[in-house]
Every structure is written in C-alpha cells, then in structure tokens.
Protein backbone atom coordinates (compact mmCIF):
# COMPACT_ATOMS: atom_id res chain seq x y z
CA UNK A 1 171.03 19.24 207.51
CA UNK A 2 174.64 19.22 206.84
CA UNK A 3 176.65 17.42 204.26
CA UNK A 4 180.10 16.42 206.71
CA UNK A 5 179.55 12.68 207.18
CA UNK A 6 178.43 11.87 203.56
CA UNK A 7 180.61 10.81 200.83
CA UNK A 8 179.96 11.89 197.17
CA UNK A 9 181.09 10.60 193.56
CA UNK A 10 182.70 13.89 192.88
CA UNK A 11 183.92 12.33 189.18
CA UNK A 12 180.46 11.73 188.44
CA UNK A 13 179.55 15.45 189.64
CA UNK A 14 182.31 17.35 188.03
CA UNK A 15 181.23 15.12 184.30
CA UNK A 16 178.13 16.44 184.54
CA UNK A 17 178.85 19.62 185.74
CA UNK A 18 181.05 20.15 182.93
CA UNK A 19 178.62 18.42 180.36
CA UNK A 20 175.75 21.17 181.58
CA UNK A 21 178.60 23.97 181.75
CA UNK A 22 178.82 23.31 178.15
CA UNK A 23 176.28 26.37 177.04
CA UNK A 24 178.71 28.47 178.84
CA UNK A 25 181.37 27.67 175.98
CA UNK A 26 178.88 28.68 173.17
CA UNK A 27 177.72 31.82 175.33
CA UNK A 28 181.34 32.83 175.42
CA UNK A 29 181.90 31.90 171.86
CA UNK A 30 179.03 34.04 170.61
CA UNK A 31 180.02 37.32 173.06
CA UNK A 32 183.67 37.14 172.11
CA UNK A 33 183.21 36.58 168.32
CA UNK A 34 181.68 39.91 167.69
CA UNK A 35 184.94 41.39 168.79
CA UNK A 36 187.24 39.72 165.78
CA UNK A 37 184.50 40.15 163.39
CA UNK A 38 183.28 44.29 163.80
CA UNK A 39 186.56 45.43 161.72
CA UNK A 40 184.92 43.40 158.96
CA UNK A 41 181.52 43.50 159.80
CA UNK A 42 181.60 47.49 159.39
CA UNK A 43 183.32 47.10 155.88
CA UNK A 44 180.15 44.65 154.80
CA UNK A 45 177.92 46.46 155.98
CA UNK A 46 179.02 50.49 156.19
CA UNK A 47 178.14 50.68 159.43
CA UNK A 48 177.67 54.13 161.66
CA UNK A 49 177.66 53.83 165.62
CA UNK A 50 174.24 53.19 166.13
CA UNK A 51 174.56 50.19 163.77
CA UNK A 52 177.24 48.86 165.56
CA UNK A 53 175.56 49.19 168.50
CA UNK A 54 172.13 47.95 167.95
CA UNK A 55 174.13 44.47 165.85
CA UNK A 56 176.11 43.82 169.18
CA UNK A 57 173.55 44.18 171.10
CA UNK A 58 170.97 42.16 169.02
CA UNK A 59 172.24 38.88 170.79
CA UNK A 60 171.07 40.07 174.30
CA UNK A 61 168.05 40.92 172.69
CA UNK A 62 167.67 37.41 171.90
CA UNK A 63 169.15 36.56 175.46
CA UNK A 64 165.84 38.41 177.02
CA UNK A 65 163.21 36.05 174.63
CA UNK A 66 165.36 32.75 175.52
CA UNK A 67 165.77 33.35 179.45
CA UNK A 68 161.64 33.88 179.31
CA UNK A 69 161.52 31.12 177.40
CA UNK A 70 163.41 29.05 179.37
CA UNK A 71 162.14 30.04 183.06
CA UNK A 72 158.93 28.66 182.14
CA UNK A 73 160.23 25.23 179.94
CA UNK A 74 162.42 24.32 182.49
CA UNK A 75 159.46 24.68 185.74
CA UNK A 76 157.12 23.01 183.16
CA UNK A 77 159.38 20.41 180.96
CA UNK A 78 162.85 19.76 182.92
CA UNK A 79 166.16 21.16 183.42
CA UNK A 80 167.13 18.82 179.95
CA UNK A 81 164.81 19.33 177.14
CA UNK A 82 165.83 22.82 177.86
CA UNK A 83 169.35 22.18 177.69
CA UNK A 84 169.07 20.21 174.46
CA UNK A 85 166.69 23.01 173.18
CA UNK A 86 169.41 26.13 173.19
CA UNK A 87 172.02 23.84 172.06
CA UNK A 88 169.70 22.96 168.68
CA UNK A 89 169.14 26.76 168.28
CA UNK A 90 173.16 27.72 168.91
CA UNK A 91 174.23 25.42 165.87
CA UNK A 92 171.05 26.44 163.24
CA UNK A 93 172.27 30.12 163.88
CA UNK A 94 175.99 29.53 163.97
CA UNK A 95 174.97 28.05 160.19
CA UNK A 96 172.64 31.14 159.48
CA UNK A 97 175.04 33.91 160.73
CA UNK A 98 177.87 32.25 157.90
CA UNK A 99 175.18 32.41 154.93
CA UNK A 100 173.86 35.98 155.90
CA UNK A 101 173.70 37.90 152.74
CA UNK A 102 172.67 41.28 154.44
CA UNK A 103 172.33 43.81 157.53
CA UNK A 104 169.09 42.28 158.20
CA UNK A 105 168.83 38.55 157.89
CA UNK A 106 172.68 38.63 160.08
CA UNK A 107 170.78 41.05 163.12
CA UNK A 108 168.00 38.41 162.88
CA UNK A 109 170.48 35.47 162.92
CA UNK A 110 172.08 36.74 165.82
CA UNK A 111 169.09 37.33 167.50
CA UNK A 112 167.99 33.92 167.09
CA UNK A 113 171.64 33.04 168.45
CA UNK A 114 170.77 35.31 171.46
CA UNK A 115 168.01 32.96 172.05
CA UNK A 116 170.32 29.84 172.59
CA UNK A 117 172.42 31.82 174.89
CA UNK A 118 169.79 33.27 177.04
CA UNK A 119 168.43 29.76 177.84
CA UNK A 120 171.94 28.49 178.20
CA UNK A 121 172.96 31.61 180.89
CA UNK A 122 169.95 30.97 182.82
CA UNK A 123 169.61 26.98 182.70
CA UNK A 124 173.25 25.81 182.77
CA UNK A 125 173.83 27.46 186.17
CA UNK A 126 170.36 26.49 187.67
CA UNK A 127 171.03 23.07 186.87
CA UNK A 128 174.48 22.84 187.84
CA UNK A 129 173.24 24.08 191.66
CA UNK A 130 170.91 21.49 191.52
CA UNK A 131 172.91 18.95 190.96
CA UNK A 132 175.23 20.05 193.66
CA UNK A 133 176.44 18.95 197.10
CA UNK A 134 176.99 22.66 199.14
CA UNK A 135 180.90 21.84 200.09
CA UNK A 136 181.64 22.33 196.22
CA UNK A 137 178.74 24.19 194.79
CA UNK A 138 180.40 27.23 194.48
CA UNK A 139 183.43 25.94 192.23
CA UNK A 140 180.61 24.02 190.33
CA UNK A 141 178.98 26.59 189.19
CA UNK A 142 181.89 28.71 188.93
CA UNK A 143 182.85 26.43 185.92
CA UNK A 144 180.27 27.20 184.12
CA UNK A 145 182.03 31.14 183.59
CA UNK A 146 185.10 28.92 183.56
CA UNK A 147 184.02 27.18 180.27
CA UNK A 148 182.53 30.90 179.41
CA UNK A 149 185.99 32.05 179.61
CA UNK A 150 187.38 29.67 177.34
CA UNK A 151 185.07 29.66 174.68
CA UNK A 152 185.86 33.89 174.73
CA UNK A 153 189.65 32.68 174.72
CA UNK A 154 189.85 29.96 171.78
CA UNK A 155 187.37 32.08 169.72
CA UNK A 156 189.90 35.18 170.43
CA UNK A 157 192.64 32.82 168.87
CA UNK A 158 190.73 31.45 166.35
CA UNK A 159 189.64 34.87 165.12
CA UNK A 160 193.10 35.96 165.48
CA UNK A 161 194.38 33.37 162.87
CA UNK A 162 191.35 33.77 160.37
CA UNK A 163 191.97 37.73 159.74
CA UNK A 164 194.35 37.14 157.48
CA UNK A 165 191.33 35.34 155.03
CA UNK A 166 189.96 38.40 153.38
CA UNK A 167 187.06 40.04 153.67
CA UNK A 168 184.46 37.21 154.46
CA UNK A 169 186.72 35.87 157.18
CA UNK A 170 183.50 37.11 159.73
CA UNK A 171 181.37 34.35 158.12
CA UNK A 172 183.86 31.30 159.28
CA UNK A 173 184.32 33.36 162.69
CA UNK A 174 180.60 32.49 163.34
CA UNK A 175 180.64 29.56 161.33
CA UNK A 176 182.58 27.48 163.22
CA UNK A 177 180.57 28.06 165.80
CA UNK A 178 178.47 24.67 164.67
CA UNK A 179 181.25 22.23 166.22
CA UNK A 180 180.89 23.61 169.92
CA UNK A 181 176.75 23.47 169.84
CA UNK A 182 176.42 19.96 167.95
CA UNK A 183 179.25 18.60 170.79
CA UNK A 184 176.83 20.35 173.79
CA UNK A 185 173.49 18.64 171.88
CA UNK A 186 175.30 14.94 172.21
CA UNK A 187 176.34 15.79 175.60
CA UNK A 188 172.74 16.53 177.08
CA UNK A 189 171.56 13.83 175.73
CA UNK A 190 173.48 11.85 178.55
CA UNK A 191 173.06 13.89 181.92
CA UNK A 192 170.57 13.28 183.77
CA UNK A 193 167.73 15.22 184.85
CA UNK A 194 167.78 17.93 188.01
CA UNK A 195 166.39 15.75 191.01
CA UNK A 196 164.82 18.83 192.54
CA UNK A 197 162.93 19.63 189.41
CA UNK A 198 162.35 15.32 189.39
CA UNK A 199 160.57 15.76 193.09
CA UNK A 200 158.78 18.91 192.17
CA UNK A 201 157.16 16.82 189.47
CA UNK A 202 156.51 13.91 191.76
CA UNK A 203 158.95 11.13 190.43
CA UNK A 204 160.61 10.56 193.67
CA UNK A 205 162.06 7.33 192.42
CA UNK A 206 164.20 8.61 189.58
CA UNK A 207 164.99 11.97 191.78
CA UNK A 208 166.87 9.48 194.32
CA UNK A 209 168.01 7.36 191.51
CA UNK A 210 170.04 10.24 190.46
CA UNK A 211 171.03 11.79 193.97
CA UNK A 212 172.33 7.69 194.79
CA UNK A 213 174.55 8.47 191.59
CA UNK A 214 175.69 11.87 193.15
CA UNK A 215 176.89 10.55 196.77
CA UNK A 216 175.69 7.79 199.41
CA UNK A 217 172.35 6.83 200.13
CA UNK A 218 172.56 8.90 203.72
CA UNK A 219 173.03 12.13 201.28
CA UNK A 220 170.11 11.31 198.97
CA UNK A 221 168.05 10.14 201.82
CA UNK A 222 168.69 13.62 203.77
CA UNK A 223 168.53 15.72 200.60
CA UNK A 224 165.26 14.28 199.58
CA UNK A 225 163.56 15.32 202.95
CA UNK A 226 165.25 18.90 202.44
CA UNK A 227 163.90 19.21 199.22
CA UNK A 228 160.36 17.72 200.41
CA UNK A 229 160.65 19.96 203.15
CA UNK A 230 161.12 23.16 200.78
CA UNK A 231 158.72 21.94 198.35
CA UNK A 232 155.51 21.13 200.98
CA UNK A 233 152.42 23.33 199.90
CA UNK A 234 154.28 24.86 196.71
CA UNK A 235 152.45 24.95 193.35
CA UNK A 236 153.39 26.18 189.94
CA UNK A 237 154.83 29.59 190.50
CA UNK A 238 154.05 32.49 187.97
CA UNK A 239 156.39 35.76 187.68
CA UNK A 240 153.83 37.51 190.14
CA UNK A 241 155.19 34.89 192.83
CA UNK A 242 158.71 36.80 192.27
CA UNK A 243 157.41 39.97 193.82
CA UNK A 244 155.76 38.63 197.19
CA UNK A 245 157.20 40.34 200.24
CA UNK A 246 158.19 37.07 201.57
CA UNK A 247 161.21 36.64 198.35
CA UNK A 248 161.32 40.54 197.40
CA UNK A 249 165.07 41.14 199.20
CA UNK A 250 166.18 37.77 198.12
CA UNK A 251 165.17 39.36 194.30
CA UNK A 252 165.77 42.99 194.45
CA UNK A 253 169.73 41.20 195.37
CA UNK A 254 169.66 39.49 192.80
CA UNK A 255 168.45 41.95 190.21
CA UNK A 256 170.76 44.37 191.38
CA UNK A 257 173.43 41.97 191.29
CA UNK A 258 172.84 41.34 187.40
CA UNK A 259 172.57 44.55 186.45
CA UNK A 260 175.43 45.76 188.21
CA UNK A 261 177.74 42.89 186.57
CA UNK A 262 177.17 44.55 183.36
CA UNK A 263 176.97 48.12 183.69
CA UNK A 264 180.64 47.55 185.79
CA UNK A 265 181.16 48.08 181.75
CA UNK A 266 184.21 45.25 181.61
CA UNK A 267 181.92 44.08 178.42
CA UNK A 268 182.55 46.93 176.99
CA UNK A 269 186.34 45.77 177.04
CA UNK A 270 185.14 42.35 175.89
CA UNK A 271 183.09 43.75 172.81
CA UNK A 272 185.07 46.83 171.37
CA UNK A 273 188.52 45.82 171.87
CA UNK A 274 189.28 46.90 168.49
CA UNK A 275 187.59 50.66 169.13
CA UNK A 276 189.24 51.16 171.85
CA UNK A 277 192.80 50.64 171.15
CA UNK A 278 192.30 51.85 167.23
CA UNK A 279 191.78 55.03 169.56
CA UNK A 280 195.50 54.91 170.42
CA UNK A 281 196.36 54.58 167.00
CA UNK A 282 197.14 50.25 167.31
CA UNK A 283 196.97 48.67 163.99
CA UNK A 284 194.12 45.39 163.21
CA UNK A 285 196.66 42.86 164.09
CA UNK A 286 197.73 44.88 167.48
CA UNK A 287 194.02 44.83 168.11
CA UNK A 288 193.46 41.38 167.56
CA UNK A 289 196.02 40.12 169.59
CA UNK A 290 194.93 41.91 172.50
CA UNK A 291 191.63 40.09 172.38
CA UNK A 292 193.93 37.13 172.47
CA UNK A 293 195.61 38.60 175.57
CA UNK A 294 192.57 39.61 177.08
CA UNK A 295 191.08 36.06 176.74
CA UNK A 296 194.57 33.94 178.46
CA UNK A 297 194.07 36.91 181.60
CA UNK A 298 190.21 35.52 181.91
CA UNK A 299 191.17 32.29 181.95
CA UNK A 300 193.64 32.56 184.54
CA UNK A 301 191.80 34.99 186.91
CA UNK A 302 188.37 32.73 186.66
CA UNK A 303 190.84 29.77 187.62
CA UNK A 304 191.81 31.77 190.96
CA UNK A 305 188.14 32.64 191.77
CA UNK A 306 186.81 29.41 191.13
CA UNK A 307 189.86 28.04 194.04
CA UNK A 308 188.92 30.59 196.15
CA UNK A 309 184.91 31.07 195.92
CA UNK A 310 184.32 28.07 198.36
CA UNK A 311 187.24 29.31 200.37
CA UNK A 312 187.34 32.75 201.07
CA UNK A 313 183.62 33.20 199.57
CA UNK A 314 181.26 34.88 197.80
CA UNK A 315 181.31 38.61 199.54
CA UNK A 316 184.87 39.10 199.88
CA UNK A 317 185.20 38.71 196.13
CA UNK A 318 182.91 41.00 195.10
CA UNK A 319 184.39 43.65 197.03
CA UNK A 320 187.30 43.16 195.77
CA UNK A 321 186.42 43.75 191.98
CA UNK A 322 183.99 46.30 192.12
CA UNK A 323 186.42 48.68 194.25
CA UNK A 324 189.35 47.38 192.24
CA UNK A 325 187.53 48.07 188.93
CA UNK A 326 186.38 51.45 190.04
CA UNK A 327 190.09 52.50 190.65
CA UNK A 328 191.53 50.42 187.68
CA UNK A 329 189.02 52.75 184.98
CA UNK A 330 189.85 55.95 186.16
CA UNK A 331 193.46 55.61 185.64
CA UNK A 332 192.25 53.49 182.12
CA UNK A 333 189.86 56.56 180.98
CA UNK A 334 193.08 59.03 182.14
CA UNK A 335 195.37 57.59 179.94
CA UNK A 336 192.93 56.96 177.06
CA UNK A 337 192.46 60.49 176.94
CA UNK A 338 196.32 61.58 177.21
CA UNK A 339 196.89 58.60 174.23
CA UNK A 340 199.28 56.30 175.82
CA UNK A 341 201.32 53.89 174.01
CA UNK A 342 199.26 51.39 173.80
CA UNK A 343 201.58 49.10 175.36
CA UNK A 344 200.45 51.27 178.78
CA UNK A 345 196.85 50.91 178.32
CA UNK A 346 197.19 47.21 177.55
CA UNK A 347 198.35 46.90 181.45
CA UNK A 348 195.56 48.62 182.53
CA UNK A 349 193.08 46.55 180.45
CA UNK A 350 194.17 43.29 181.22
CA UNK A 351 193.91 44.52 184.98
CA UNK A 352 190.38 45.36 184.40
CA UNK A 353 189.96 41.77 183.08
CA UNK A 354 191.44 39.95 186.18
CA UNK A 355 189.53 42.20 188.84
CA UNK A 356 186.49 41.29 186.93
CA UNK A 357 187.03 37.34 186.25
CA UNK A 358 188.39 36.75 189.71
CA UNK A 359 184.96 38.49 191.21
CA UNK A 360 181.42 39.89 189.25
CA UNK A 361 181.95 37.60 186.54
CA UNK A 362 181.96 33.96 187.94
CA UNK A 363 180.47 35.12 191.31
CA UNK A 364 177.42 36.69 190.38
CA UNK A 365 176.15 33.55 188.69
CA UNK A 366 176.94 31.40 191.77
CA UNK A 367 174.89 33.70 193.90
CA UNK A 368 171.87 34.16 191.23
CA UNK A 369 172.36 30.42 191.31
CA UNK A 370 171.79 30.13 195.14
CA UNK A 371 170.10 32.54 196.66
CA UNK A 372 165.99 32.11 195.77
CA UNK A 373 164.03 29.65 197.05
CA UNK A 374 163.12 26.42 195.70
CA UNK A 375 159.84 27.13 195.16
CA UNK A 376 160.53 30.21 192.82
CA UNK A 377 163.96 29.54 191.57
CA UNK A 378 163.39 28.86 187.91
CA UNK A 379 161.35 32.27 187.38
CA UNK A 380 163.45 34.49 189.55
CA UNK A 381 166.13 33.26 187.63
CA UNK A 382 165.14 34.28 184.69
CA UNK A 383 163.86 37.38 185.91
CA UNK A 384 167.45 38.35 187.25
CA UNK A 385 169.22 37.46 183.97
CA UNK A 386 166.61 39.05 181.66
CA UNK A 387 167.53 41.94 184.07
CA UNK A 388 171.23 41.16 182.98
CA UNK A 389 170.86 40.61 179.31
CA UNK A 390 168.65 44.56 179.38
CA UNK A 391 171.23 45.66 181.36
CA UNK A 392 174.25 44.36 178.59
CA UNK A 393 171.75 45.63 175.26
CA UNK A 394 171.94 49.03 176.71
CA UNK A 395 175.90 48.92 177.73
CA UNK A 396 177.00 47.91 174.18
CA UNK A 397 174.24 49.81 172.39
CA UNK A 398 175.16 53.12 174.40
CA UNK A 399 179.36 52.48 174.25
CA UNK A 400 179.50 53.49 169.96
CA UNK A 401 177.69 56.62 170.31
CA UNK A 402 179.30 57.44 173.70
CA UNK A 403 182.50 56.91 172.22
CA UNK A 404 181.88 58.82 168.99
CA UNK A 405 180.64 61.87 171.46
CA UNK A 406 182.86 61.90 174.35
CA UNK A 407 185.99 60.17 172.54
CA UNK A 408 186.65 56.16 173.73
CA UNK A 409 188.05 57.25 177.17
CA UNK A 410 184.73 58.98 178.68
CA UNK A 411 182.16 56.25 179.18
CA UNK A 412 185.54 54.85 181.24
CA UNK A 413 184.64 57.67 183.76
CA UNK A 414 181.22 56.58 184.41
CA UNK A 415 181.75 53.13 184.69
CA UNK A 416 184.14 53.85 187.33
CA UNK A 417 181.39 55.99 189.34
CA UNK A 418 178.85 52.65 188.90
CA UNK A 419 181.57 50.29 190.35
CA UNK A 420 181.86 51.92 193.31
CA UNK A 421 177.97 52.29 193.90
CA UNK A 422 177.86 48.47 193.47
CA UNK A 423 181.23 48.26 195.79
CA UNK A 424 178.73 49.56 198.59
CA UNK A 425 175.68 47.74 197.86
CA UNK A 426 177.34 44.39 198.43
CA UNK A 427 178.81 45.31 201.17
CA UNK A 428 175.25 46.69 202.66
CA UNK A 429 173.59 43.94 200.83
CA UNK A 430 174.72 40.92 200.14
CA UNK A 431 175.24 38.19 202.75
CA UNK A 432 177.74 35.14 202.55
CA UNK A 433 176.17 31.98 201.23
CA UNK A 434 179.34 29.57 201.08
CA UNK A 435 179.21 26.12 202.64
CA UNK A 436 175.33 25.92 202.88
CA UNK A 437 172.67 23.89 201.43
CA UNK A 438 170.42 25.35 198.71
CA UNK A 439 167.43 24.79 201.74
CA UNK A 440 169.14 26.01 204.52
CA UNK A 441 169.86 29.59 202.16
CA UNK A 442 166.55 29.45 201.94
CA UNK A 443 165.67 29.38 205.48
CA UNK A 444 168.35 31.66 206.13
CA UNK A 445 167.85 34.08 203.80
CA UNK A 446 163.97 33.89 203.30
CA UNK A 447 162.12 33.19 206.11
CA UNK A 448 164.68 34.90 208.85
C-alpha cells in the first residue's frame, strides 16, 4: 500500500495535529517550571538533596500511574476521552500546586500533575500517528516535542519575569499553569476520534468518515483495508501480549529507546539549571536567564529535526546526538570541575541542548510512536514510556545527592559513558522507519 497517488487535506491534519500536540505544551510547562521555582521552593520548604530530589521527581511518579492509566482507557474508551481526561487533571493541579500550604500536600499536587502528563506523553503521540498519512508522520509527531519545547521556553520566560515577586513567586509559576490545560480541554472537545481505534471498535462508518476528512476517498478506502488487514483475528490485548516472541524486539527497542532518552541525562540540564551554574558561582538572575537561553536553543534545534526527520530520518539522527552528547559532557563535566566562567560552560550547555532537541528528544517519540503493531500499540506504549518516566524519577532523584557527593561536574562523566552505549545500540538496533505506513512497519518489522 503506498500513499503517492492520494491527495490529503494537510490543513485539516496539521489542526488537529496541533490540537492533540497540545498535552505536549502542558508536559513541557510542568518539566520546565520546576527549574524557576527550586531557588524558592528550597527557601519554603528547607529542603536537603534528597528532598529536592524526590519533589522533582514526584511528577514522573505521577507520569508512571497516568501512562497505565491511559494504555488501558484509550484501548477500552478512545484516543479522546483520554485526551480530555489529562487535560481536566493538568488544570485541577496547576490550581492545587498555587494553594499548597506544605511539603506534603505540593509533592501530592505534583503527583497528581504527573498524572495529566503521563497520559498526555503517551496519548498525544499515539494519536497523532494515527491520524497520520506516512509521507508526513514523522514531522507530525515531531510537533508534539515541538509544542513540548515551547511550553519549556515561555514557562522559562515567564518564570524569568516573576522572580522578581518575592518569595511566593513559585505559587503563580505553577499557577498559571490553568490557562494552557483549560485551552487543551476546549480543544479536544473538537478533534475527532483515532479511526484505527474507530475500526478496532467496529464503527467502520465514522472511522472512514474521519479518514474522508484526512485525504481522498482512494486513501481512506486503502487505509481502511490496511487497518482491517492488521486488525483480522486481534482481540483486546493485555500487558502479557507485550512480551510474546512475535513483538519482543519491536519492545525491547523501544524500551531501550526510552530509557536511554533520559538517562542521556540532558534533563538533568533541563531540571537543575540553577545547581549547576550556582556551582560556578552565577548569581539567581544569571541562572534564570540561562533557562531562558536554554529554552530559545530547544526551540530552534526541534525546528531543524522536525525538517529533517522525514528527510534524512529517524537513524541518522540519533546517531548524531547520542555520539555528539557523549563528547559534548566530557568537555562540560571538565570544565565544571576546573570552574569556568560561566560564560564558557553556557556554550557547552546550550550545545548539549541542540544535540539533544535535534535527535533523542523529538525522535524517540516518533519511533515509540511507530514501531509496534496495531494490535498492541496502546499497551506497548505505555509500557515504553512508563519505562521512560522510571527511567527520568531515578535521573533527577539521583542528580542532588550525586552532586552534593561528587561536586555538580561528576554525574557529567557518567552520562557521557551512557551516551555512547546508546550511540551503539541504535546503530546495532534500530532500523529506519521513514516514509512507511504504520502496517507496512508492522510487516516489516514484526513478522520479517
């Protein structure tokens, strides 16, 4: 089946793909406000390293219960009420994080923010796959860690431009987190739902009445019969389904592949901004700002990879950042450790940033997006990005008391080492998926 003669309403696909992408603006809101808020945060609440740790990491503890959570909604319910369901729980915990009058009832509230993210990380990619032709599924997904990357960016700003509030600045930080989630919750209501999940559930009508929407009635015609096709024989799939021989390589990829984007340790970078130049004596503004700068890098770099991720594809990328990382941390870690101006390790930094954005970070959600079967793809999803969310808990748990041991520069070294293990399993690994259909990946990759 190819997609060459069709035609498709590519306005129509980029709204909704943009729409759906939405959850990736609140998921890069909630990562990146942490990062303006600790300086004040640790004031409130006297926190030691392991504090700090475990409230960072609370909201990929939250992650973990929302991508269960939403592997089996979205297999049982729809793509949607999903959707609609982590945008409710971002705003009621933007609101609850603001009014948080203690240690506890915040690491609870950010949990329960967790929750909205981890159904957003897992869902908004799915669905955006689903919803795509091949020619442009990469890019399509790839805007969902475009709109990732901006939320990190305008939050960055915002942040930057609240410090100056006094000490409860943190609460409108999080706060304002409300108008994002309650603009996502009116957007959902309006896209429609997957048509792979629609067939799956046996409304073929309304699956082609949304595939006629996407192109011309040859593509929804030959789509339907791929989908059929991948579908014939399938019932509801449990997580023991994930581990049959048939789909174990097609998981064990895509575990790796989550884990790996987050013990590459750029989150650290993300996260801790403040440690780790306060560790080269920059002052709180100095700090902020280069959350700021760190944010308009992302933005740029994800720009590039999303332009080049249907062009010169998936693999290439990827072995570009994680051997471009590896070599970019061990000159970061040497001059942490010799205190550079901070000027010098800004460079280095924002380098860090653009090897990641322009490769692990919009990439690896394209391929967890593509490369399971139809059949399985809502719980090996969310068994690859509860894998992700366990692997982030123990990165920014782990980076405080690393720091606090070794000094800010020495977790640097090892992150460097784990790059370059993941710069050789992709290239032993992982196979190009560009330019095919989600069922002839499948045939490719599965049952070859």
């Amino acid at each position: 089946m190819t997609e060459d003669n069709t035609t498709f309403n590519s306005t129509y696909i980029i709204g909704i793909s943009f729409i759906s992408a939405l959850g990736g603006y609140l998921f890069g809101f909630d990562f990146a406000v942490i990062s303006g808020a600790l300086p004040f945060l640790r004031a409130q609440f006297m926190l030691d390293a392991w504090w700090e740790g475990f409230l960072t990491g609370s909201l990929a503890l939250g992650c973990i219960v929302g991508c269960l959570l939403a592997g089996k909604l979205a297999d049982k319910y729809g793509r949607k009420p999903g959707l609609l369901l982590a945008a409710l729980i971002f705003a009621l915990s933007s609101v609850g994080i603001a009014f948080s009058n203690g240690l506890t009832s915040f690491v609870v509230m950010r949990f329960a923010a967790g929750i909205g993210v981890g159904m957003a990380s897992m869902l908004c990619p799915m669905y955006i796959a689903e919803v795509s032709p091949a020619k442009v599924r990469g890019r399509n997904v790839a805007i969902n860690q475009l709109t990732v990357v901006i939320g990190i960016l305008v939050t960055n700003l915002v942040n930057y431009f609240l410090a100056d509030n006094g000490p409860d600045a943190w609460r409108w930080m999080f706060g304002l987190g409300t108008v994002p989630s309650v603009i996502f919750l009116i957007g959902v209501l309006w896209l429609p739902e997957s048509p792979r999940w629609l067939l799956k559930d046996g409304q073929e009508e309304k699956a082609k009445a949304v595939l006629n929407k996407i192109g011309s009635a040859e593509f929804a015609e030959t789509t339907v019969d791929a989908i059929r096709k991948s579908l014939a024989g399938n019932k509801p799939q449990s997580y023991k389904a994930v581990f049959e021989k048939s789909v174990r390589p097609a998981v064990a990829v895509g575990i790796t592949l989550a884990v790996f984007q987050q013990f590459c340790g750029i989150n650290v970078v993300f996260n801790y901004t403040s440690t780790i130049f306060e560790s080269v004596g920059a002052n709180l503004d100095r700090q902020l700002f280069e959350t700021v700068a760190i944010g308009i890098v992302n933005l740029v770099f994800t720009l590039l990879a999303m332009w080049q991720v249907d062009k010169l594809g998936r693999r290439p990328l990827m072995l570009i950042g994680s051997l471009g990382l590896s070599i970019v941390y061990i000159i970061l870690a040497f001059m942490l450790q010799n205190q550079y101006p901070a000027g010098m390790v800004s460079i280095f930094v924002l380098l860090a940033i653009s090897m990641y954005a322009i490769s692990l970070a919009p990439v690896t959600w394209v391929l967890i997006s593509e490369i399971f079967p139809n059949k399985i793809r809502g719980v090996a999803s969310s068994v690859a990005i509860v894998s992700l969310w366990g692997a982030y808990f123990i990165l920014v748990f782990t980076f405080p008391i690393l720091a606090k041991k070794l000094g800010a520069y020495g977790p640097f070294y090892l992150y460097a080492g784990i790059c370059f293990l993941g710069f050789l399993f992709v290239m032993k690994k992982v196979k190009e998926t560009k330019g095919q259909t989600l069922e002839e990946l499948e045939d490719n990759l599965i049952r070859h």
